[in-house]
Every structure is written in C-alpha cells, then in structure tokens.
PDB file of N, CA and C in Angstrom:
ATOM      1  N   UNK A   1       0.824  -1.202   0.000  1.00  0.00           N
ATOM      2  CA  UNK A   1       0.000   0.000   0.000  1.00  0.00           C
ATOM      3  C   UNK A   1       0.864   1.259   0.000  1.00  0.00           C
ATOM      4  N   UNK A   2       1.718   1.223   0.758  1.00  0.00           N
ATOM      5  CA  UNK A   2       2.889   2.457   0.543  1.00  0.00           C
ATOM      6  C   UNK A   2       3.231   2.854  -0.434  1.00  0.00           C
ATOM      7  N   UNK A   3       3.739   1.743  -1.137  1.00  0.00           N
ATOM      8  CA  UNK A   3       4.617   2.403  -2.850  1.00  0.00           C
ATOM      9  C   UNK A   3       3.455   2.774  -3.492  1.00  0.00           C
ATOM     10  N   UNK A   4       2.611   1.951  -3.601  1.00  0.00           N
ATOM     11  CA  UNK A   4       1.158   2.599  -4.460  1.00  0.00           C
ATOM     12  C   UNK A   4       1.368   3.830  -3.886  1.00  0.00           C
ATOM     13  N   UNK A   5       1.312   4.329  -2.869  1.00  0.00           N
ATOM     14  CA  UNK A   5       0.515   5.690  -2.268  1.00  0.00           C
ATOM     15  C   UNK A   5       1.782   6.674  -2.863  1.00  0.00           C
ATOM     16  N   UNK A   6       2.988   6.161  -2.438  1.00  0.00           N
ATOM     17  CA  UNK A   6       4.561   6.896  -2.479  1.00  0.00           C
ATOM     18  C   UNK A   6       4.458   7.296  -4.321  1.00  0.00           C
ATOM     19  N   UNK A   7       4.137   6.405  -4.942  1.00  0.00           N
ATOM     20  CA  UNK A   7       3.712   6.563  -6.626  1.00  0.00           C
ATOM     21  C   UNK A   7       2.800   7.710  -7.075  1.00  0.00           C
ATOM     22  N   UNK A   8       1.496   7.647  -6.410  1.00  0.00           N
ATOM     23  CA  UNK A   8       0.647   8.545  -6.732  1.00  0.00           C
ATOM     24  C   UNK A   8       1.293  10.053  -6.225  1.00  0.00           C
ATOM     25  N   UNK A   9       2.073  10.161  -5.570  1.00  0.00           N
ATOM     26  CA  UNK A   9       2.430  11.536  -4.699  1.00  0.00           C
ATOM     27  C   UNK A   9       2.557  11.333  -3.469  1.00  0.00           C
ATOM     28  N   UNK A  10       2.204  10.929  -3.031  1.00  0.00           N
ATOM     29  CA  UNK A  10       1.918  11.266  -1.356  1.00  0.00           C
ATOM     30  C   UNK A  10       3.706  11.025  -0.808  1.00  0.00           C
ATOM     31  N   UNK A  11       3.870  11.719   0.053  1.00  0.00           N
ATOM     32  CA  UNK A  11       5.640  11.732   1.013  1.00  0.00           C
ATOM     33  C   UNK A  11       5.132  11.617   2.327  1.00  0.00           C
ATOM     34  N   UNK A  12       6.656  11.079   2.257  1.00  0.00           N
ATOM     35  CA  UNK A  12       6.857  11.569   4.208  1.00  0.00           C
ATOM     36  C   UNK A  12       6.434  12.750   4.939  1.00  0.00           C
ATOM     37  N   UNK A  13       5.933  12.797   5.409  1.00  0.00           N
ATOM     38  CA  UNK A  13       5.310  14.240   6.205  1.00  0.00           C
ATOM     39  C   UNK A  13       5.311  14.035   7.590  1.00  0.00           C
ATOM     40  N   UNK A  14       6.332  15.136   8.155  1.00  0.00           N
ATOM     41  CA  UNK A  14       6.109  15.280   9.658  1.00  0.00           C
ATOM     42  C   UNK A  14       5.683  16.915  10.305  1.00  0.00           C
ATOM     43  N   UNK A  15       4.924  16.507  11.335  1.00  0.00           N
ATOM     44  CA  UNK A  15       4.668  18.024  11.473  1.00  0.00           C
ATOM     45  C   UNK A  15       4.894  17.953  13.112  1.00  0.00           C
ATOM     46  N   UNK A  16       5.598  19.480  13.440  1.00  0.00           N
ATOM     47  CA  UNK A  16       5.706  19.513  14.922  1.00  0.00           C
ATOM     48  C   UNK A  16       4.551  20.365  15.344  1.00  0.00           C
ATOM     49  N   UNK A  17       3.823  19.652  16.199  1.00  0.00           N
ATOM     50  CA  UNK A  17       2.463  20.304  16.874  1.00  0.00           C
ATOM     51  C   UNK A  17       2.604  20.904  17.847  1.00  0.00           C
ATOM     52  N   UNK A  18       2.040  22.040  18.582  1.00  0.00           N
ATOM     53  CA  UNK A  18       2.685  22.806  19.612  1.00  0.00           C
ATOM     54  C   UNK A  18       1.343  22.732  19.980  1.00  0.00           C
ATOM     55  N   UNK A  19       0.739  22.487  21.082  1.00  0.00           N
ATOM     56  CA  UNK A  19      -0.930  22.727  21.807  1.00  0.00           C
ATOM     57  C   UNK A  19      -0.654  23.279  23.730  1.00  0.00           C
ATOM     58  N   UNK A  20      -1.322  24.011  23.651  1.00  0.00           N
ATOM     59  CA  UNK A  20      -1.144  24.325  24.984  1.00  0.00           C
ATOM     60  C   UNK A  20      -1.931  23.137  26.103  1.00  0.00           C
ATOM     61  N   UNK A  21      -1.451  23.029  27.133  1.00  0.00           N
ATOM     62  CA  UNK A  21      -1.332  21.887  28.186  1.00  0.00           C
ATOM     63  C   UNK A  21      -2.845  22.346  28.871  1.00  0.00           C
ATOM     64  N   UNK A  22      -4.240  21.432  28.852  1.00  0.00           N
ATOM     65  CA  UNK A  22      -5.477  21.643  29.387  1.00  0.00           C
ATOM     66  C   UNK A  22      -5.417  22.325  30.913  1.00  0.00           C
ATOM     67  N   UNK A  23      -4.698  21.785  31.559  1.00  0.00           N
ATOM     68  CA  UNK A  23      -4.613  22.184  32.827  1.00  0.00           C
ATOM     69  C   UNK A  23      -3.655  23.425  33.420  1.00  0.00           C
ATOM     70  N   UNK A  24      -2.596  23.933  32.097  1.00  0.00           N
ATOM     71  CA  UNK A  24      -1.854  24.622  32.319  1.00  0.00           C
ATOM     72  C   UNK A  24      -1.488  25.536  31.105  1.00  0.00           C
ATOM     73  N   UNK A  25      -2.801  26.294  30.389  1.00  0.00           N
ATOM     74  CA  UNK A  25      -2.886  26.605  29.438  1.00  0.00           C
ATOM     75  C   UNK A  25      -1.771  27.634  28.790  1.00  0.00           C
ATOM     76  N   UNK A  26      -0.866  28.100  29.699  1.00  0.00           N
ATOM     77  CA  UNK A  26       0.125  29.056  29.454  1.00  0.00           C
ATOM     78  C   UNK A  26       1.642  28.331  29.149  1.00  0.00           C
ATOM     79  N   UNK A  27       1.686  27.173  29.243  1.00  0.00           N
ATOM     80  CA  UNK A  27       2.135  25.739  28.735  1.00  0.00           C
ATOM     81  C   UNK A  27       2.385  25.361  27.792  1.00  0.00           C
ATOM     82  N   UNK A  28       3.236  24.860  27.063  1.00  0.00           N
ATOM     83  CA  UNK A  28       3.132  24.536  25.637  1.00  0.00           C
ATOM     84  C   UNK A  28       3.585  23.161  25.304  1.00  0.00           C
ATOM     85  N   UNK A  29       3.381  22.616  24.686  1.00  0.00           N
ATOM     86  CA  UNK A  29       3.636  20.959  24.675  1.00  0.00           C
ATOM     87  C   UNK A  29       3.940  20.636  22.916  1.00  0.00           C
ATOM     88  N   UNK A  30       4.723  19.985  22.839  1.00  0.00           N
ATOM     89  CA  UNK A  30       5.522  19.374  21.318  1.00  0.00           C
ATOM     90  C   UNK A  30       4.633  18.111  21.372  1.00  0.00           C
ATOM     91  N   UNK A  31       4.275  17.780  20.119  1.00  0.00           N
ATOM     92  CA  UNK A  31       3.589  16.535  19.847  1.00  0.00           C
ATOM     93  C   UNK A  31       4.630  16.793  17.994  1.00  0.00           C
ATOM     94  N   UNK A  32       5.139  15.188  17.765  1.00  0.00           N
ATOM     95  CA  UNK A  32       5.409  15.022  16.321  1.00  0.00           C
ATOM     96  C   UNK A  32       4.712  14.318  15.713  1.00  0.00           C
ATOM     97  N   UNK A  33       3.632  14.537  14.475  1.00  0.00           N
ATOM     98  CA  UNK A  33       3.096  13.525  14.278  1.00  0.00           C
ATOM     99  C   UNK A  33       4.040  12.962  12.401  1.00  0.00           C
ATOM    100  N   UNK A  34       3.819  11.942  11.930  1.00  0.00           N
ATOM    101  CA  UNK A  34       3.861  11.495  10.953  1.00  0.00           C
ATOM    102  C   UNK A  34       3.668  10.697   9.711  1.00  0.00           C
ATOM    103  N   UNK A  35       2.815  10.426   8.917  1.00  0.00           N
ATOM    104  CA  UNK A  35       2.511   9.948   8.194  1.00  0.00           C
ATOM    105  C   UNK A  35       2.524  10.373   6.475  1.00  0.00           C
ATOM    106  N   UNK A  36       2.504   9.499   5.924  1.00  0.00           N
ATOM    107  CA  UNK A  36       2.029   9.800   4.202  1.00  0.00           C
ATOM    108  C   UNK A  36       1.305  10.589   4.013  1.00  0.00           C
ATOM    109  N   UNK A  37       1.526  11.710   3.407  1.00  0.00           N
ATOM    110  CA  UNK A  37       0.496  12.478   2.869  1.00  0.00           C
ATOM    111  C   UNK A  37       1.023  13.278   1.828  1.00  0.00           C
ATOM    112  N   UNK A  38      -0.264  13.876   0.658  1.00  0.00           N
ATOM    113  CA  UNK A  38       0.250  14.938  -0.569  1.00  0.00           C
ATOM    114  C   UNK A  38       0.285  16.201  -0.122  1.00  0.00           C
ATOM    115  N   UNK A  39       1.860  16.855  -0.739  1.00  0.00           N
ATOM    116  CA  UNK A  39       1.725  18.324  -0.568  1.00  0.00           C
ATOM    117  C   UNK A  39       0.913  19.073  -1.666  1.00  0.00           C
ATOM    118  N   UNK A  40       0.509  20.148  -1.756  1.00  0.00           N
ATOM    119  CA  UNK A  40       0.702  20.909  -0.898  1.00  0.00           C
ATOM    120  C   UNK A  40      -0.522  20.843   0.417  1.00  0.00           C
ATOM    121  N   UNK A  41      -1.575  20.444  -0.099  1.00  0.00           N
ATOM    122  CA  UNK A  41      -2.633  20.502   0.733  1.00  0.00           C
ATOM    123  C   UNK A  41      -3.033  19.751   2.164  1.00  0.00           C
ATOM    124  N   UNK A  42      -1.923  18.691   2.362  1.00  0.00           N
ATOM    125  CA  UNK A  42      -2.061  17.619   3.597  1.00  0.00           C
ATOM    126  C   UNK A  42      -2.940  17.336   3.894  1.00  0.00           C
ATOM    127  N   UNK A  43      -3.834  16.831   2.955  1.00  0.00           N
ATOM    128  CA  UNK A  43      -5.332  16.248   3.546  1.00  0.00           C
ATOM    129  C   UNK A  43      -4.882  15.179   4.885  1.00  0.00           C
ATOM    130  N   UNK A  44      -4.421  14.609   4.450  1.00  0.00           N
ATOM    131  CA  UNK A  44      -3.810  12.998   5.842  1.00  0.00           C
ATOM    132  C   UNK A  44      -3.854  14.085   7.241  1.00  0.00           C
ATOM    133  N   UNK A  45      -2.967  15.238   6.914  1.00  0.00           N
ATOM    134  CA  UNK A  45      -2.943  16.126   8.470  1.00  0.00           C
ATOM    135  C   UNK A  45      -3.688  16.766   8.928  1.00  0.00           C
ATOM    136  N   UNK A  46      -4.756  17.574   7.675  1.00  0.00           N
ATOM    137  CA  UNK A  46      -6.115  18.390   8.252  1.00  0.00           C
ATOM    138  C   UNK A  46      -6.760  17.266   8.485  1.00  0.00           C
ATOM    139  N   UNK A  47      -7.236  15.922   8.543  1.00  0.00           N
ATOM    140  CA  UNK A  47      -8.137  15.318   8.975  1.00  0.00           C
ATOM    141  C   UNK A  47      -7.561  15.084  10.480  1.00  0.00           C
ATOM    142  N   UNK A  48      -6.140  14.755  10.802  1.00  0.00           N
ATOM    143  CA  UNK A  48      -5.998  14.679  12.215  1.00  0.00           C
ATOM    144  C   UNK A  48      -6.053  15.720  13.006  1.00  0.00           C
ATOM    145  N   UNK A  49      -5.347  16.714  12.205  1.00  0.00           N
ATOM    146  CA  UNK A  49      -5.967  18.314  13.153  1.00  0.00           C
ATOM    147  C   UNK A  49      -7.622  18.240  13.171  1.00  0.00           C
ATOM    148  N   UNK A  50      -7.983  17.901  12.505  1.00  0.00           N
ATOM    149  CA  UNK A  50      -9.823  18.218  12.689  1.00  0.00           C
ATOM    150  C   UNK A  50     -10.331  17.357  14.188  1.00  0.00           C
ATOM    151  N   UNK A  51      -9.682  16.072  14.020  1.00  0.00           N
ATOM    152  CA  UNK A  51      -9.732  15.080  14.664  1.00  0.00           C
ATOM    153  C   UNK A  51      -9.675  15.745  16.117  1.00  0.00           C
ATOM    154  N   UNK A  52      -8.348  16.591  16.638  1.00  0.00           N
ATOM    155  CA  UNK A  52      -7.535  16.603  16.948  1.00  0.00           C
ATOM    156  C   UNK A  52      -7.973  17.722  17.949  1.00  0.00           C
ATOM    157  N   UNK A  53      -8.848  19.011  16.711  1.00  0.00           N
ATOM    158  CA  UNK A  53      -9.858  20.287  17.514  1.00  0.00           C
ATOM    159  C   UNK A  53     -11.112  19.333  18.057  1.00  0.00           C
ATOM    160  N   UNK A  54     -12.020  18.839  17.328  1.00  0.00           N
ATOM    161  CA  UNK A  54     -12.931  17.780  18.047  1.00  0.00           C
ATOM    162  C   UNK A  54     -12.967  17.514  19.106  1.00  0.00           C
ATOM    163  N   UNK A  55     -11.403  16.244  18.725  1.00  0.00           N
ATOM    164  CA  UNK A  55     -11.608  15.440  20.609  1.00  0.00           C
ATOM    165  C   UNK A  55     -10.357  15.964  21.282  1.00  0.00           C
ATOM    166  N   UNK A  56     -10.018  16.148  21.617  1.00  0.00           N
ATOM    167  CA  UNK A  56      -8.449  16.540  22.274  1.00  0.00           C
ATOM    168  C   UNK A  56      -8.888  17.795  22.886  1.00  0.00           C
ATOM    169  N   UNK A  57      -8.340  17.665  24.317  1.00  0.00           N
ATOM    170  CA  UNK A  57      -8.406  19.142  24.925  1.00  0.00           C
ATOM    171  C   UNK A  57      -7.400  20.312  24.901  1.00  0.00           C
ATOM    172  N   UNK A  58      -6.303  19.511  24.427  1.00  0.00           N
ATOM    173  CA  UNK A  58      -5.017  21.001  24.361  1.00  0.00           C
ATOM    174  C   UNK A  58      -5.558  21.733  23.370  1.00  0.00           C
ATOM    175  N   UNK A  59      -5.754  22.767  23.539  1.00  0.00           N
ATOM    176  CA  UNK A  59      -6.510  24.217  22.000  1.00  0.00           C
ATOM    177  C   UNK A  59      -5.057  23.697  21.631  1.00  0.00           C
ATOM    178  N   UNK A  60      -4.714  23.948  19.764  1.00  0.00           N
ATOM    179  CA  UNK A  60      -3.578  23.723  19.206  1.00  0.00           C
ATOM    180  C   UNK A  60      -3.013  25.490  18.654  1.00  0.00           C
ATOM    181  N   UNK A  61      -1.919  25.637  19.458  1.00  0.00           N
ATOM    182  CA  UNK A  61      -1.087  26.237  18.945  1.00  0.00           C
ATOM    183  C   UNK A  61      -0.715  26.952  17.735  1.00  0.00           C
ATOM    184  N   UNK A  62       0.451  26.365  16.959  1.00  0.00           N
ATOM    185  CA  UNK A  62       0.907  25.900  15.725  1.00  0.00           C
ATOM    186  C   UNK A  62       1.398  25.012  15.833  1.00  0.00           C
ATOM    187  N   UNK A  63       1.406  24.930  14.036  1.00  0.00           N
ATOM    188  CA  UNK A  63       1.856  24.009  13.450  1.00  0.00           C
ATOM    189  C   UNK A  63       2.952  23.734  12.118  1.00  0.00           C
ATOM    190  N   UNK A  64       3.909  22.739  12.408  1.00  0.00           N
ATOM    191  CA  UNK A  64       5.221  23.135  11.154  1.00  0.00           C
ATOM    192  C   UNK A  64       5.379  21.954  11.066  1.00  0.00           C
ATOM    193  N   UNK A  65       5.460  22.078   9.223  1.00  0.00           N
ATOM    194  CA  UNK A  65       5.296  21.166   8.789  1.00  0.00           C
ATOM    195  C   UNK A  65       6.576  20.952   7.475  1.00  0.00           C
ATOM    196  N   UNK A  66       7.399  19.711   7.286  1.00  0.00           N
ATOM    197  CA  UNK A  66       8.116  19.308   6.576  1.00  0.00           C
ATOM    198  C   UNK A  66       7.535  18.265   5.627  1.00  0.00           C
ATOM    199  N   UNK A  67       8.122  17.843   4.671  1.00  0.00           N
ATOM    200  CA  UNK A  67       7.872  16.961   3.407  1.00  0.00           C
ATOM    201  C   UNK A  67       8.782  16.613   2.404  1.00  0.00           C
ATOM    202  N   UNK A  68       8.862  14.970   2.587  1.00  0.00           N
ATOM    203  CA  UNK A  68      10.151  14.527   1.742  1.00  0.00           C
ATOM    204  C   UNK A  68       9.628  13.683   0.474  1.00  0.00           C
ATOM    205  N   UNK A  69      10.042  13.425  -0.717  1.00  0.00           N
ATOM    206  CA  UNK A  69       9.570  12.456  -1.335  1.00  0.00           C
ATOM    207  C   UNK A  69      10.311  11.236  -0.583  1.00  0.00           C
ATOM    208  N   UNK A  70      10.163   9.715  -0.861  1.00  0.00           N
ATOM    209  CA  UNK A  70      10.683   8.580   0.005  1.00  0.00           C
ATOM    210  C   UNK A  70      11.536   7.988  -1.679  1.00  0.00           C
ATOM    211  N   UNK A  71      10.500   8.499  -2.778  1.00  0.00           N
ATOM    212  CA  UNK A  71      10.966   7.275  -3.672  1.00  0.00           C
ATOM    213  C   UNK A  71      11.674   8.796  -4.800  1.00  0.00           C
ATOM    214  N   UNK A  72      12.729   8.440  -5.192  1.00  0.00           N
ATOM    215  CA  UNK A  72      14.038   9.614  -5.757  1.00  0.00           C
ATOM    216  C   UNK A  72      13.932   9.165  -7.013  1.00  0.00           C
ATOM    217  N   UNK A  73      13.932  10.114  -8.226  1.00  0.00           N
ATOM    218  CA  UNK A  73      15.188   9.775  -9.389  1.00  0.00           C
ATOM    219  C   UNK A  73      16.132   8.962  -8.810  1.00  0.00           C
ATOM    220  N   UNK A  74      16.949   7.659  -9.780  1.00  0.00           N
ATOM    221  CA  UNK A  74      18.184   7.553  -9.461  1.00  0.00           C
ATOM    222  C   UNK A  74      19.050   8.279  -9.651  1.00  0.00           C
ATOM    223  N   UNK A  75      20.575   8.086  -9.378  1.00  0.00           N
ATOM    224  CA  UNK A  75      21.559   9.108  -9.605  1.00  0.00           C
ATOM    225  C   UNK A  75      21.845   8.266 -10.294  1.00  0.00           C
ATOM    226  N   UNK A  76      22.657   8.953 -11.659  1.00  0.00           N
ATOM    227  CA  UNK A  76      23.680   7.805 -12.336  1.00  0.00           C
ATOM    228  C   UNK A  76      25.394   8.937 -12.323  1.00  0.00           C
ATOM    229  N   UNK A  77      26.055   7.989 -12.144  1.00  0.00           N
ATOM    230  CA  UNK A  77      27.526   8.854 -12.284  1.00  0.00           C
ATOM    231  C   UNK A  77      28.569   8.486 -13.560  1.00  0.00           C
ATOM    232  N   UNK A  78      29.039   8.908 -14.122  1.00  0.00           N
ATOM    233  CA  UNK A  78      29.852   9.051 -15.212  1.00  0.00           C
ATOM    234  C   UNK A  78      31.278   8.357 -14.547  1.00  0.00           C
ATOM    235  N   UNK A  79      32.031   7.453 -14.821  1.00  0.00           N
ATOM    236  CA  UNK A  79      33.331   7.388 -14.070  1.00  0.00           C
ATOM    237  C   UNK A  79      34.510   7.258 -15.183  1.00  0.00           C
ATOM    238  N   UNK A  80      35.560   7.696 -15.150  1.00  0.00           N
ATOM    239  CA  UNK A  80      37.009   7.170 -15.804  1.00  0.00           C
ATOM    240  C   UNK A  80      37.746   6.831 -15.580  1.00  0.00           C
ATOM    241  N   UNK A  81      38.326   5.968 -16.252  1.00  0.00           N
ATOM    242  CA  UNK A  81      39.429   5.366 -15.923  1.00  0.00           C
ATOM    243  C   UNK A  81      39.242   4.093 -14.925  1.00  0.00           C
ATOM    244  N   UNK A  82      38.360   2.910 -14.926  1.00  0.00           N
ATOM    245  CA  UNK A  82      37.947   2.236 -14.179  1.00  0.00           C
ATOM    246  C   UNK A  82      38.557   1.290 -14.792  1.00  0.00           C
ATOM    247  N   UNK A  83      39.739   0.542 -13.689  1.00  0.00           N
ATOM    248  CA  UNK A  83      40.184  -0.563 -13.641  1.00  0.00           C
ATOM    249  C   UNK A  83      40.054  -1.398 -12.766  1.00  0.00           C
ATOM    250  N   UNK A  84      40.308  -2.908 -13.305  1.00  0.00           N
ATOM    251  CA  UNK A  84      39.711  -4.256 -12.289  1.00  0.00           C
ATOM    252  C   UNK A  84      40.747  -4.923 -12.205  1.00  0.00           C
ATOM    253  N   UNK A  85      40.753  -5.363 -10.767  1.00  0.00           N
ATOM    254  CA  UNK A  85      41.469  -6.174 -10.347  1.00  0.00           C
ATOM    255  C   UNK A  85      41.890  -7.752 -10.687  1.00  0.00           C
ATOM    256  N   UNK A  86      43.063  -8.308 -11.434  1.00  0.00           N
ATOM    257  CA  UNK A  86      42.560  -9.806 -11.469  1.00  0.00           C
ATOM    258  C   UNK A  86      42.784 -10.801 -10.183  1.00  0.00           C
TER     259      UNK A  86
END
C-alpha cells in the first residue's frame, strides 16, 4: 500500500504540533506527528488536526510542517578510468 501511495504523490510528512497543556494553558507541549500524505494541501494532516480540535483538549497552537519524497530519481555517475582487479 505504501509504494502505491509513495507513486501517486503522497511523502513523508512530519509536522511539529505545539498545543497548549489543558490544565496549564500558558504551557506549551511538542507533539510530532507522521505519516504519508500529498503536498501541498495535507489532507492525511487536516483530517488529524480536525480530529484533533474535536476530541483533544489542548486548543492547538501551531503548526510546522516538513515533506520529503521517500521514492528519488536515481543518480547515475559518469566514471574514468575504471580498472579491475585480477
């Protein structure tokens, strides 16, 4: 299911969540979350932020967000002068 998903677009995506602490609202608390998702729009992450305003009591902060592809062009390299050992 990954490479399918990694094929269509979707990357690595991590985002650092900052929500203030229910009981200590002047507080701030790091949550990392991560999963597959397409840039630019992160549907995969607005559904857990939605999730997230819903049920969760820390009000959320901000939020920062990174994105890698997983699957690359190859590299190819040019070499000279390549000799083998007998």
């Amino acid at each position: 299911m990954q490479l399918a998903q990694q094929i269509e677009g979707y990357r690595l995506t991590t985002a650092e969540i900052l929500y203030h602490l229910p009981d200590h609202p002047r507080l701030l608390q790091s949550y990392i979350w991560q999963d597959l998702d397409i840039a630019p729009r992160f549907p995969v992450l607005h559904k857990f932020l939605d999730f997230w305003s819903r049920q969760l009591d820390g009000k959320l902060h901000s939020v920062r967000v990174g994105a890698a592809s997983l699957i690359t062009p190859g590299e190819m390299r040019h070499t000279e002068n390549l000799r083998f050992l007998n």
